[in-house]
N, C-alpha and C. Protein backbone atom coordinates (compact mmCIF):
# COMPACT_ATOMS: atom_id res chain seq x y z
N UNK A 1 0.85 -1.18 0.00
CA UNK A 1 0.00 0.00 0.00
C UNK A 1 0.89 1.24 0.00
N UNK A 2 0.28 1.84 -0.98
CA UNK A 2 1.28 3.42 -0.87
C UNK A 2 1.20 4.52 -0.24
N UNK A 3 1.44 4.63 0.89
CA UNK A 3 1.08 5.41 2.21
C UNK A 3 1.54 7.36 1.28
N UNK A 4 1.91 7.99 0.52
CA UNK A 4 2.29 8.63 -0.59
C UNK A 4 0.54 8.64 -1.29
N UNK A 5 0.03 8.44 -1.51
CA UNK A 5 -1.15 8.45 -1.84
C UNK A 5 -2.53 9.24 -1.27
N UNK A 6 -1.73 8.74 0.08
CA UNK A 6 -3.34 9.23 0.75
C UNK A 6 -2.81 10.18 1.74
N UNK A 7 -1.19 10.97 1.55
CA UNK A 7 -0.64 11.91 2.37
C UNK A 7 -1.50 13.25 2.11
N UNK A 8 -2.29 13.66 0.64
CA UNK A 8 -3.02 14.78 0.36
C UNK A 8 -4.30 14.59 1.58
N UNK A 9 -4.60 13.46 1.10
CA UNK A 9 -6.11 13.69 1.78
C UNK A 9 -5.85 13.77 3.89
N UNK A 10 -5.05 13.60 3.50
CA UNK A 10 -4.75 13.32 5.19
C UNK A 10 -4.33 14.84 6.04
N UNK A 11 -3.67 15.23 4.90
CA UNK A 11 -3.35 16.47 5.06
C UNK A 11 -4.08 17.25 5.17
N UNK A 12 -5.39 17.01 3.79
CA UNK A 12 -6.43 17.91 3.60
C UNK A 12 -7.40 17.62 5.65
N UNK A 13 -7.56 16.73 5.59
CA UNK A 13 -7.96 16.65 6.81
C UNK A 13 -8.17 16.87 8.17
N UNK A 14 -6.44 17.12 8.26
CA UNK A 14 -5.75 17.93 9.59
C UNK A 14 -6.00 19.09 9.13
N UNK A 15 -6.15 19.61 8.00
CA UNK A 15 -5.98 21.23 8.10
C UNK A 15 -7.99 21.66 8.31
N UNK A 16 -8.66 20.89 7.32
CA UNK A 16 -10.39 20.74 7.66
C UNK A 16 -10.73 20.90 9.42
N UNK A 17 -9.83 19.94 9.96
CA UNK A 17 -10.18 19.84 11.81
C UNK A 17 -9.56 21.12 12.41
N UNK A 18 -8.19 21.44 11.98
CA UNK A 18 -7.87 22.80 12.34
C UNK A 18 -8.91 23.87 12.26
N UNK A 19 -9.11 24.20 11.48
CA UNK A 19 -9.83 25.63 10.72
C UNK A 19 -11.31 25.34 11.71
N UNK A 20 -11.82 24.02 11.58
CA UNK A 20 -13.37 23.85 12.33
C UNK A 20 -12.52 24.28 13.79
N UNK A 21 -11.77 23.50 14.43
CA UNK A 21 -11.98 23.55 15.53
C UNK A 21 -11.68 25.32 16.43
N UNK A 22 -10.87 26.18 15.07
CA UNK A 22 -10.76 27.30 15.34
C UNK A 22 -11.83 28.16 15.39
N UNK A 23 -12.69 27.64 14.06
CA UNK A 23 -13.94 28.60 14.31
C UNK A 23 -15.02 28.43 15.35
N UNK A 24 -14.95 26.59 15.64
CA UNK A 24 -15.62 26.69 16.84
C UNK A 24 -15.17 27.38 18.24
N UNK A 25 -13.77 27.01 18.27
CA UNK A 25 -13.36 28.26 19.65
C UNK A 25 -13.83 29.80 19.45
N UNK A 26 -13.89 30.20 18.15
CA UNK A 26 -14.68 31.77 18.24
C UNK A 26 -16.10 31.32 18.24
N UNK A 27 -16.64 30.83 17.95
CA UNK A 27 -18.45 30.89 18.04
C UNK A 27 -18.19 30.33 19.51
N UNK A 28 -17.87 29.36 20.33
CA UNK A 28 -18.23 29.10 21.22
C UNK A 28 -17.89 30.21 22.66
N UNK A 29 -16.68 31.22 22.36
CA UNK A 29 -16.01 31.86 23.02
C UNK A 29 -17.15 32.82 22.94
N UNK A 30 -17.53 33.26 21.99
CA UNK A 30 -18.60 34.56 22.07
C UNK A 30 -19.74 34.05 22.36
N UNK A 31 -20.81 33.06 22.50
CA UNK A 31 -21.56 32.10 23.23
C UNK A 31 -21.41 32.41 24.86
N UNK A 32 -20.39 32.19 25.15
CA UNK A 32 -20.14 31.71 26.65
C UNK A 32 -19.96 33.36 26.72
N UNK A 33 -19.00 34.39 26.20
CA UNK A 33 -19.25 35.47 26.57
C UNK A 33 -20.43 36.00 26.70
N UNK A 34 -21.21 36.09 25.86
CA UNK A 34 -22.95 36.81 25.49
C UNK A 34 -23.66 36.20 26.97
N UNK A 35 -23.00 35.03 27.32
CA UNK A 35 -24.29 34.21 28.62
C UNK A 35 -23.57 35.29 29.80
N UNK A 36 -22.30 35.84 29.72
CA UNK A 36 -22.00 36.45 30.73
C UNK A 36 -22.66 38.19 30.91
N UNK A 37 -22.47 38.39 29.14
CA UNK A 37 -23.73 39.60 29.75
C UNK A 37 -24.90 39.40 29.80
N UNK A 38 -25.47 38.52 29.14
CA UNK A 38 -26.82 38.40 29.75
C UNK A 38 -27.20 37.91 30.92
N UNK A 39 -26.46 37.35 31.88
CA UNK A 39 -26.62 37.26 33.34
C UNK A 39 -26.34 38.33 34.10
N UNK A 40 -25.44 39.18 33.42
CA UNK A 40 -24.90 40.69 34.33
C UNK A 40 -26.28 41.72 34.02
N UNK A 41 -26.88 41.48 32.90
CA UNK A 41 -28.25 42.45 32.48
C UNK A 41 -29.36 41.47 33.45
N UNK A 42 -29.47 40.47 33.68
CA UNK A 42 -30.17 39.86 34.84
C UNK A 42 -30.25 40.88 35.82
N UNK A 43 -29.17 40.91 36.61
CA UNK A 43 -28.99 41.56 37.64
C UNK A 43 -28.92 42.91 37.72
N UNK A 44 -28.71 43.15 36.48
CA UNK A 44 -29.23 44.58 36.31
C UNK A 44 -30.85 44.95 36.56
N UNK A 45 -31.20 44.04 35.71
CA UNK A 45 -32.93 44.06 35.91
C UNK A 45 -33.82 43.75 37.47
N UNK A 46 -33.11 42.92 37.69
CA UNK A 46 -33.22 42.61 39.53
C UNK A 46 -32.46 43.50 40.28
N UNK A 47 -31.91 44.59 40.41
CA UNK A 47 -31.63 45.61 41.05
C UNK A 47 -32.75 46.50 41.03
N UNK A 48 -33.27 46.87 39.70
CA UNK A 48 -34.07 48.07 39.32
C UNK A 48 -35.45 47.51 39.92
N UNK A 49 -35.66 46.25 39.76
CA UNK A 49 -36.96 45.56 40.43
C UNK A 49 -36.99 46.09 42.05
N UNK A 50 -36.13 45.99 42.13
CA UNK A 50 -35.88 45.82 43.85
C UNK A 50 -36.56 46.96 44.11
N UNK A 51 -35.83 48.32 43.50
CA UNK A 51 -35.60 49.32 43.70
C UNK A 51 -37.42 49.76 43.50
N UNK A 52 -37.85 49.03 42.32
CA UNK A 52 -39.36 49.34 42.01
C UNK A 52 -40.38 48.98 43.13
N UNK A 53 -40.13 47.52 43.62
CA UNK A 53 -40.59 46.99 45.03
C UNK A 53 -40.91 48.01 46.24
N UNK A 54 -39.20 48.66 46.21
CA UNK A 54 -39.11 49.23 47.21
C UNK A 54 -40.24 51.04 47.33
N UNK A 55 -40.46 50.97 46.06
CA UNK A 55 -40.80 52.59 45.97
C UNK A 55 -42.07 52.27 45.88
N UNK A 56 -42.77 51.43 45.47
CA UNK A 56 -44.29 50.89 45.68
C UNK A 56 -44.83 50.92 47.21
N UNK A 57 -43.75 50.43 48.37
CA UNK A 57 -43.76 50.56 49.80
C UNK A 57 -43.73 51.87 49.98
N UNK A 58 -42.81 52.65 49.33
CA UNK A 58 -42.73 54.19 50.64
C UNK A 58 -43.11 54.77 49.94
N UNK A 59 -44.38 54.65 49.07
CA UNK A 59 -45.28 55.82 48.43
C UNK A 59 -46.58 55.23 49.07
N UNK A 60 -46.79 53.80 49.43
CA UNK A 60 -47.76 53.64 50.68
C UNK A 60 -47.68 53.91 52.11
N UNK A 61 -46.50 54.24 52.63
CA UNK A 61 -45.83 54.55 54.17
C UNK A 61 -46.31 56.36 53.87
N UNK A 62 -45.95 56.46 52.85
CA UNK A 62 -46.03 57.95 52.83
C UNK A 62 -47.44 59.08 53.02
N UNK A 63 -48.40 57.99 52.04
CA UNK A 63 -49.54 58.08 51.58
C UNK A 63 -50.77 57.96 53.08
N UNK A 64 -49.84 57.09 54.04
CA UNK A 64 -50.98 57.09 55.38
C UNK A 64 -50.59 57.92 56.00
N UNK A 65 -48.98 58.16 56.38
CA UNK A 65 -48.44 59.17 57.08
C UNK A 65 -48.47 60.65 57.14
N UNK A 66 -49.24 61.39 56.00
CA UNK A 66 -49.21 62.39 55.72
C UNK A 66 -50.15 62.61 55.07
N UNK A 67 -50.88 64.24 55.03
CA UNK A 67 -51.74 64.19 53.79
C UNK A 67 -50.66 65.29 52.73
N UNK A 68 -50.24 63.94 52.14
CA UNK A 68 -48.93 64.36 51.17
C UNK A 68 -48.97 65.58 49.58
N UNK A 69 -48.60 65.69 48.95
CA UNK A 69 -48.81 66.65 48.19
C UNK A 69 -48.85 65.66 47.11
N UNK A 70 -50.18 65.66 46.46
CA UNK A 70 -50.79 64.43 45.56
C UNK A 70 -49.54 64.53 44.37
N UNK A 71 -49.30 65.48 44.06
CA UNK A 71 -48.40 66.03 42.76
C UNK A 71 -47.20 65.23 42.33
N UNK A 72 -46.19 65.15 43.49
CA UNK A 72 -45.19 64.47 43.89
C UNK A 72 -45.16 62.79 44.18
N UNK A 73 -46.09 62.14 44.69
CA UNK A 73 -47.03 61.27 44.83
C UNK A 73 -46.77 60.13 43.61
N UNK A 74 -48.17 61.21 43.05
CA UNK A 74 -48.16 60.61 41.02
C UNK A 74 -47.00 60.90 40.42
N UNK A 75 -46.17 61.95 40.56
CA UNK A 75 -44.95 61.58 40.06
C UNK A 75 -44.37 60.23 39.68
N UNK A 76 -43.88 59.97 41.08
CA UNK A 76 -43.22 58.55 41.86
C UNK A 76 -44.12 57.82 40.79
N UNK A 77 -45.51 57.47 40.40
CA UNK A 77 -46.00 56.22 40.52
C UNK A 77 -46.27 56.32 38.77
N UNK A 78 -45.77 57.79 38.38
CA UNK A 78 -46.05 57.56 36.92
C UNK A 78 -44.68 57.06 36.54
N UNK A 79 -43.54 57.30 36.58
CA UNK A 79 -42.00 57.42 36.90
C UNK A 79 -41.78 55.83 36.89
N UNK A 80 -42.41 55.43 37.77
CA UNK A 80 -42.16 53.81 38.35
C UNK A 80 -43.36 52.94 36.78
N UNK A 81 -44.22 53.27 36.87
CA UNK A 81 -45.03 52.90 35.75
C UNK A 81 -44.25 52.50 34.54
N UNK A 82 -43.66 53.69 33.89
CA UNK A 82 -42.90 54.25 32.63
C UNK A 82 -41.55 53.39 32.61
N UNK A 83 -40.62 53.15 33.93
CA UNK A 83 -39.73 52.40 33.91
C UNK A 83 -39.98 51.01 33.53
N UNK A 84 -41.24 50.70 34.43
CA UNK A 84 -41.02 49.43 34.48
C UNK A 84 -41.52 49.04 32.68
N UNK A 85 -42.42 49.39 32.03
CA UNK A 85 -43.14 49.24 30.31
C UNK A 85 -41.72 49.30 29.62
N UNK A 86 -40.27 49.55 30.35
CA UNK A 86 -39.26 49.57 28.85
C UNK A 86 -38.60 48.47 28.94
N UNK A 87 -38.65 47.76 28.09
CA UNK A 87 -38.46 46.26 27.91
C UNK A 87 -36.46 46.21 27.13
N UNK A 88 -35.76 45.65 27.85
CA UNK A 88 -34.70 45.26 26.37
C UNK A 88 -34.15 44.28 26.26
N UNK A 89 -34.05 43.67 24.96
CA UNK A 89 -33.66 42.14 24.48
C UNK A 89 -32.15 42.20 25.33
N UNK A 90 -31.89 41.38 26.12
CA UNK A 90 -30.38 41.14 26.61
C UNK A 90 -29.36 40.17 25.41
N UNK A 91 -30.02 39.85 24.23
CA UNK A 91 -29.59 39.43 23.78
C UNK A 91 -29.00 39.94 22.34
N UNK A 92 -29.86 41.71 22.55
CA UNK A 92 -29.54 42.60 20.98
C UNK A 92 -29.55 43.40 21.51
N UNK A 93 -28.89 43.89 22.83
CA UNK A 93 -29.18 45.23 23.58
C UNK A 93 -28.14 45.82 22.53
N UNK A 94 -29.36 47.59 22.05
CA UNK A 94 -28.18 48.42 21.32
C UNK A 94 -28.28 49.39 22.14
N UNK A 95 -27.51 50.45 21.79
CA UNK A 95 -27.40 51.89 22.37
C UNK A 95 -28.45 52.65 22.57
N UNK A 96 -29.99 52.57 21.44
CA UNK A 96 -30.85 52.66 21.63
C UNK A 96 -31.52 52.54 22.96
N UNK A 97 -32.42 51.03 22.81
CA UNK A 97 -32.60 50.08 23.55
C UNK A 97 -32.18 50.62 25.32
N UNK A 98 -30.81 50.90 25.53
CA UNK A 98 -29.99 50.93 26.29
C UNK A 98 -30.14 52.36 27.41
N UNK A 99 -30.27 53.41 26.06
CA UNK A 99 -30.81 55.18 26.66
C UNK A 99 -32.03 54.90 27.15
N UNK A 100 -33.09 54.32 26.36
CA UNK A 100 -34.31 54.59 26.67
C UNK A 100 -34.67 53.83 27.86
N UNK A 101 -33.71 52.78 27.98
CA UNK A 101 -34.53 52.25 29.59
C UNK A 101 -33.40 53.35 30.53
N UNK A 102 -32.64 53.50 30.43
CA UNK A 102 -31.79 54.52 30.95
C UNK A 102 -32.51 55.89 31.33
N UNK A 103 -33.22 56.45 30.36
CA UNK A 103 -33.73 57.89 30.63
C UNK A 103 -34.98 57.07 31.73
N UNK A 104 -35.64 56.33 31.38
CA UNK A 104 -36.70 55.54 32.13
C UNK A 104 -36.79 55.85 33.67
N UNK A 105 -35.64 54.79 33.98
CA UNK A 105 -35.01 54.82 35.38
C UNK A 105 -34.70 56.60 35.71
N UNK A 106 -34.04 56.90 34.84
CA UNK A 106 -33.64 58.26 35.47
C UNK A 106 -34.93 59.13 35.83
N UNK A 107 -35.68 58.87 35.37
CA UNK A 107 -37.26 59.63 35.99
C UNK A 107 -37.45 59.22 37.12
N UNK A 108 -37.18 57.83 37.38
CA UNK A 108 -37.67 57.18 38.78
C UNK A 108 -37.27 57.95 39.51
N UNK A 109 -35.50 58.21 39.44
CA UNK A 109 -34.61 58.42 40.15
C UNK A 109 -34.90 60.34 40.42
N UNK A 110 -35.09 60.86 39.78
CA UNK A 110 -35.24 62.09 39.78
C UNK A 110 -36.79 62.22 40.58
N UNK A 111 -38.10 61.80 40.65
CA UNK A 111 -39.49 61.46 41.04
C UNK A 111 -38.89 61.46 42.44
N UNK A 112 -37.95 60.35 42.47
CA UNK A 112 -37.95 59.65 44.20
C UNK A 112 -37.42 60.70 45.14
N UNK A 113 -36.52 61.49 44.11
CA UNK A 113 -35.14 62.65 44.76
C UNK A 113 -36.20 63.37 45.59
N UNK A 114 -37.34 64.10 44.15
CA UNK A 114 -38.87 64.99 45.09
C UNK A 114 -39.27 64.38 46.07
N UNK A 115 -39.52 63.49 45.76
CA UNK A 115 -40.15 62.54 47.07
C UNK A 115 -39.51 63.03 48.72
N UNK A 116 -38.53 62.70 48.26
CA UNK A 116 -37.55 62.84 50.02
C UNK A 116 -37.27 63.83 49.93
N UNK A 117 -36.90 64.73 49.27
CA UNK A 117 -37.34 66.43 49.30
C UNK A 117 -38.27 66.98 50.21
N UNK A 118 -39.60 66.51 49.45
CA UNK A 118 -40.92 66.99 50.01
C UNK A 118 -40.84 66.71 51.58
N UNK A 119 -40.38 65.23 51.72
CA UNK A 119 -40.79 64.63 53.08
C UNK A 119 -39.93 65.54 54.08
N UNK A 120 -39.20 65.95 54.07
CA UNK A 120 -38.57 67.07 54.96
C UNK A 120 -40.02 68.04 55.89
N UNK A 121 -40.52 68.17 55.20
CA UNK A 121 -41.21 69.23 55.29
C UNK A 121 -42.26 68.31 56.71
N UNK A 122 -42.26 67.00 56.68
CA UNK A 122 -43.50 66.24 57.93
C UNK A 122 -42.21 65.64 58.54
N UNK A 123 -41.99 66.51 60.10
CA UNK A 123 -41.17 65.78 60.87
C UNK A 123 -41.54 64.42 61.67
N UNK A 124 -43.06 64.19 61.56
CA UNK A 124 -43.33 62.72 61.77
C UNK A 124 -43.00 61.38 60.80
N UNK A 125 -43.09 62.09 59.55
CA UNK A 125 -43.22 61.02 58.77
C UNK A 125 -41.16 60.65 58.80
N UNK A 126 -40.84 61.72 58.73
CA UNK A 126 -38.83 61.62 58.78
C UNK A 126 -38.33 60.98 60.46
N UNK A 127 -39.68 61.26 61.13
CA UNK A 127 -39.29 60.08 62.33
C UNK A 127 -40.05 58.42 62.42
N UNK A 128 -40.84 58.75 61.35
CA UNK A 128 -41.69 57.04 61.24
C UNK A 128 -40.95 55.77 60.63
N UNK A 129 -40.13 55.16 61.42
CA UNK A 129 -39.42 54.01 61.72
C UNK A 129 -39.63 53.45 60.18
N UNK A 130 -40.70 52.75 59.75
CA UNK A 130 -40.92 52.62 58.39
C UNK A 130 -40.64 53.10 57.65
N UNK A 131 -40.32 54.33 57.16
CA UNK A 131 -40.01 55.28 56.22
C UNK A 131 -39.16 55.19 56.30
N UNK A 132 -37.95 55.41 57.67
CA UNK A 132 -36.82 55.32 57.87
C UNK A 132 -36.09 54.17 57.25
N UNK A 133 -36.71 53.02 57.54
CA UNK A 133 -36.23 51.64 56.87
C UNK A 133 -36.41 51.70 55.55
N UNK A 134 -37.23 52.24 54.83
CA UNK A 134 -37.21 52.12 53.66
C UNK A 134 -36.74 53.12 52.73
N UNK A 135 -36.01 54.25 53.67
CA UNK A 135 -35.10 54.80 52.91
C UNK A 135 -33.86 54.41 52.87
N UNK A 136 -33.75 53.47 53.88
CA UNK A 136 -31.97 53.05 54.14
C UNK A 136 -32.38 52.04 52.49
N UNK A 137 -33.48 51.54 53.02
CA UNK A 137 -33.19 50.13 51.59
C UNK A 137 -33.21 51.04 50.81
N UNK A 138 -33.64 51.89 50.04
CA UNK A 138 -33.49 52.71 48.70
C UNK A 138 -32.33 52.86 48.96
N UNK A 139 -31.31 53.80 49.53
CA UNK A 139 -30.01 53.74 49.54
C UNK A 139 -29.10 52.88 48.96
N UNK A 140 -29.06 51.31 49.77
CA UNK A 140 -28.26 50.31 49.65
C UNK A 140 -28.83 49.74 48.20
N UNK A 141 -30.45 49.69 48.06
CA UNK A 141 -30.99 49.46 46.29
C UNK A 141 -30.03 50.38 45.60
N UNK A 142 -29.77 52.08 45.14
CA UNK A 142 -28.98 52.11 44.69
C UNK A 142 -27.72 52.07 44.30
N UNK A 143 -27.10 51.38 45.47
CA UNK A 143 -25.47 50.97 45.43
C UNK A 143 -25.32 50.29 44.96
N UNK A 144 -26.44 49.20 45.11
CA UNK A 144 -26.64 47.46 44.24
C UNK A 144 -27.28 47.56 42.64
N UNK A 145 -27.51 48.72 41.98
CA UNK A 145 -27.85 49.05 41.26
C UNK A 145 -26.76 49.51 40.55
N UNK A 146 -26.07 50.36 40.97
CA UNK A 146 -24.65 50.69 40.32
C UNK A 146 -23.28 50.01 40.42
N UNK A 147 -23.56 48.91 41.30
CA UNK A 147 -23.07 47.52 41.36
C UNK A 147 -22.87 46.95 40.06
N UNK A 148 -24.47 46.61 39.62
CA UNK A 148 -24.66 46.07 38.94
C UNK A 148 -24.25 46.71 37.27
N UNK A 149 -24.45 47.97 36.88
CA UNK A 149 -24.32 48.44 35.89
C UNK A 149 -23.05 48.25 35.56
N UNK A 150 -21.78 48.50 36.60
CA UNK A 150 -20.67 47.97 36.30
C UNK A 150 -20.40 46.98 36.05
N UNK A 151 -20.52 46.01 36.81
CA UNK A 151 -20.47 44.86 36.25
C UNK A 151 -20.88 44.23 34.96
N UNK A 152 -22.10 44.89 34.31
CA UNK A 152 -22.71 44.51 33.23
C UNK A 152 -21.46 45.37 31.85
N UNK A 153 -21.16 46.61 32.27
CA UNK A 153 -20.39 46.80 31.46
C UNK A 153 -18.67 46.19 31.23
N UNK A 154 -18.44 45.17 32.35
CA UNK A 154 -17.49 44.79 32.56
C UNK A 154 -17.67 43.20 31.76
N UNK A 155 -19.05 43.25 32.00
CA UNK A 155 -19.09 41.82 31.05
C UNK A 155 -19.10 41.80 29.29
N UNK A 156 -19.79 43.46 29.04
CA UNK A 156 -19.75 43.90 28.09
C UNK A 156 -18.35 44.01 27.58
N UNK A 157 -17.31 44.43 27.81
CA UNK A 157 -16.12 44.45 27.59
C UNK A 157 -15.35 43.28 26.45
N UNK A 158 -14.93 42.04 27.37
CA UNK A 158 -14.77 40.78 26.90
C UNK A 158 -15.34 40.48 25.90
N UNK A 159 -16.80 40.59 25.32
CA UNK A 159 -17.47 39.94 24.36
C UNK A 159 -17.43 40.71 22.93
N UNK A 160 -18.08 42.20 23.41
CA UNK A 160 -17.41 43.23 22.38
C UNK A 160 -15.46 42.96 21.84
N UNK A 161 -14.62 43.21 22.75
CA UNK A 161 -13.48 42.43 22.67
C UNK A 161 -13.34 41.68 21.08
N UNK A 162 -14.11 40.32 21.82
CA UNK A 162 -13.51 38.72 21.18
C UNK A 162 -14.36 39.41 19.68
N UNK A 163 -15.58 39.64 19.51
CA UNK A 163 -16.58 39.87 18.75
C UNK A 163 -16.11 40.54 17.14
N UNK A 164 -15.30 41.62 17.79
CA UNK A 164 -14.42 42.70 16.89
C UNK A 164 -13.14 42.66 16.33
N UNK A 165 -12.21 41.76 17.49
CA UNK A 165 -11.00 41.65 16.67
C UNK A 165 -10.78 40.74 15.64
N UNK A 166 -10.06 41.08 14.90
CA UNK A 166 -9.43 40.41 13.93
C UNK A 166 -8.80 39.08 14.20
N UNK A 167 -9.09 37.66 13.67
CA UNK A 167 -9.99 37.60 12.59
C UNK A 167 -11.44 37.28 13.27
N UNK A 168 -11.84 37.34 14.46
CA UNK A 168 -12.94 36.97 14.72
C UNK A 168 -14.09 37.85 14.19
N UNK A 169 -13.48 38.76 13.93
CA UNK A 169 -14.33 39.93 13.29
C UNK A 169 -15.51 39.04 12.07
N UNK A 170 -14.26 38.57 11.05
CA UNK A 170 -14.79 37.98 10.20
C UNK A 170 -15.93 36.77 10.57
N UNK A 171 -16.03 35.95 11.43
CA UNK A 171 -16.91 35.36 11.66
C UNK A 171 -18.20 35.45 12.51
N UNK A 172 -18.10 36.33 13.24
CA UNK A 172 -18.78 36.93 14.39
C UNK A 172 -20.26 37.24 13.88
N UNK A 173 -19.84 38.12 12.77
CA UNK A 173 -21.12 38.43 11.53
C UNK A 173 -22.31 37.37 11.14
N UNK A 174 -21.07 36.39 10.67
CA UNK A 174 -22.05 35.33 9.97
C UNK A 174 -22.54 34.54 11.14
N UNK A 175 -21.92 34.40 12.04
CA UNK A 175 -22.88 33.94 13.72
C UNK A 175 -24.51 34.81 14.01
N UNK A 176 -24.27 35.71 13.59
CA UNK A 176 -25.16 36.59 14.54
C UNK A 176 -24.65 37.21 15.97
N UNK A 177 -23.63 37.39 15.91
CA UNK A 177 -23.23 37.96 16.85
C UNK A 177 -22.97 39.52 16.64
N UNK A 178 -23.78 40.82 17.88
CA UNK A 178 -23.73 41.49 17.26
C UNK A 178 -22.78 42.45 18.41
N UNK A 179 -21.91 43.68 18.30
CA UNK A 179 -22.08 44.07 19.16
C UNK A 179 -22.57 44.92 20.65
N UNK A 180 -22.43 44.87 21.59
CA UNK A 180 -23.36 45.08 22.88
C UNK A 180 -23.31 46.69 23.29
N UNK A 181 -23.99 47.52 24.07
CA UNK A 181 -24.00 48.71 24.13
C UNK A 181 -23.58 48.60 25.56
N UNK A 182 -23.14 49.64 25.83
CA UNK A 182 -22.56 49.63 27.35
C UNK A 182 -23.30 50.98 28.23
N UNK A 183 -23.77 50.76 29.65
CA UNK A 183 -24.30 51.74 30.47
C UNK A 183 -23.81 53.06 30.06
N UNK A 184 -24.15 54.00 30.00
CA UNK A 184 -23.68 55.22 29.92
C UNK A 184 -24.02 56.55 30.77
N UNK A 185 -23.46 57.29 31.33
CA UNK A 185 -24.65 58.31 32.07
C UNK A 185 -25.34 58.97 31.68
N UNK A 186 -26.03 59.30 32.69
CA UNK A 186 -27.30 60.34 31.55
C UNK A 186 -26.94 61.52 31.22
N UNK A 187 -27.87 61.46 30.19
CA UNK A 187 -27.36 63.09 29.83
C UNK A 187 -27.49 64.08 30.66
N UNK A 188 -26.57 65.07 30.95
CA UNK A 188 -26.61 66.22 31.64
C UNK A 188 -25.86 65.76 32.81
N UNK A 189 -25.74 64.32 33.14
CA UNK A 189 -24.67 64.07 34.34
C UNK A 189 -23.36 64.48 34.97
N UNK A 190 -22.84 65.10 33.49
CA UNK A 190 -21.56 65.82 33.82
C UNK A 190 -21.75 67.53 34.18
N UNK A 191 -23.30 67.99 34.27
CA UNK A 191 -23.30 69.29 34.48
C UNK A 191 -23.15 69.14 36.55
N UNK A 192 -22.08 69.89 36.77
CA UNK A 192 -22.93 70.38 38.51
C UNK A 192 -24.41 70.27 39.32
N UNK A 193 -24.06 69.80 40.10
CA UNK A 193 -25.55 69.48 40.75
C UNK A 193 -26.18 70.86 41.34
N UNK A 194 -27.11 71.44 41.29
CA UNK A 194 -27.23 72.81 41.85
C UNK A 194 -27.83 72.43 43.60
N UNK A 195 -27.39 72.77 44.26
CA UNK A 195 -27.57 72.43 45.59
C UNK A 195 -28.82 73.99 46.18
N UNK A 196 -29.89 73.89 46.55
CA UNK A 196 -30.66 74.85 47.10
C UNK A 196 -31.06 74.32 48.65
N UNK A 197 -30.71 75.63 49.55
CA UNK A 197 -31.31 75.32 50.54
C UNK A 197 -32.41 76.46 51.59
């Protein structure tokens, strides 16, 4: 037998298993990356829940405790409404997608600010044990909230990464792999906070 014969095809073979098993390390590498941001956008989403939980409670603590200023009130509960209706695929999150639940939240966040504003003004309700507790949890909700955003952009990192360089570039496309948008601040975040007292 003429071992010279079947050196092409053998050849052709090792180089066929090479090339597959390379492209499977990029499809599978960006796979296992994408599961890492979409578990970090998990927890993104379960922070903001929390945070929604929590503001559903101290707009009812508030609501017995005081006869509150309705205005501020509906704020909070239109704010919380509006956040919660913005939906985004964790799996095609774009920059889009990304602002708009972004500006979302930032209403909450701006609604809630009035909120504890206003409450200054009822020194019972700023001594009612309940309120008290449920402003510490809003607190620690947003630390775990900006916890989380980092992290999500940290997972974002790696995948964008593998996704873009060369040559994965080239295959990434024909996967469906697209790339991910990363947290950003809101607009106007870099202006000074105006402090009134």
């Amino acid at each position: 037998m003429d071992f010279k014969k079947f050196l092409p095809w053998i050849i052709g073979a090792v180089v066929i298993f090479a090339i597959y098993s390379w492209v499977k390390g990029i499809n599978n590498t960006a796979v296992t990356l994408g599961q890492t941001v979409e578990q970090s956008w998990g927890d993104v989403q379960t922070s903001y829940q929390r945070r929604n939980d929590l503001i559903g409670n101290l707009v009812n603590t508030v609501k017995g405790a005081a006869e509150f200023e309705k205005g501020t009130l509906t704020a909070v509960i239109e704010a919380r409404s509006k956040a919660t209706s913005v939906t985004v695929d964790p799996t095609n999150i774009t920059p889009e997608q990304l602002a708009e639940f972004n500006k979302a939240q930032s209403g909450v966040s701006s609604a809630l600010s009035r909120l504890l504003v206003t409450v200054e003004a009822y020194p019972d309700l700023k001594a009612n044990q309940n309120f008290l507790d449920l402003q510490r949890e809003l607190a620690s909700t947003e630390n775990q909230i900006l916890t989380a955003r980092t992290r999500f952009n940290e997972a974002v990192k790696p995948y964008n990464t593998h996704i873009k360089t060369f040559p994965n570039s080239m295959f990434a496309g024909m996967f469906g792999f697209k790339e991910k948008a990363y947290f950003q601040a809101v607009e106007g975040a870099e202006k000074p906070v105006e402090v009134k007292f």
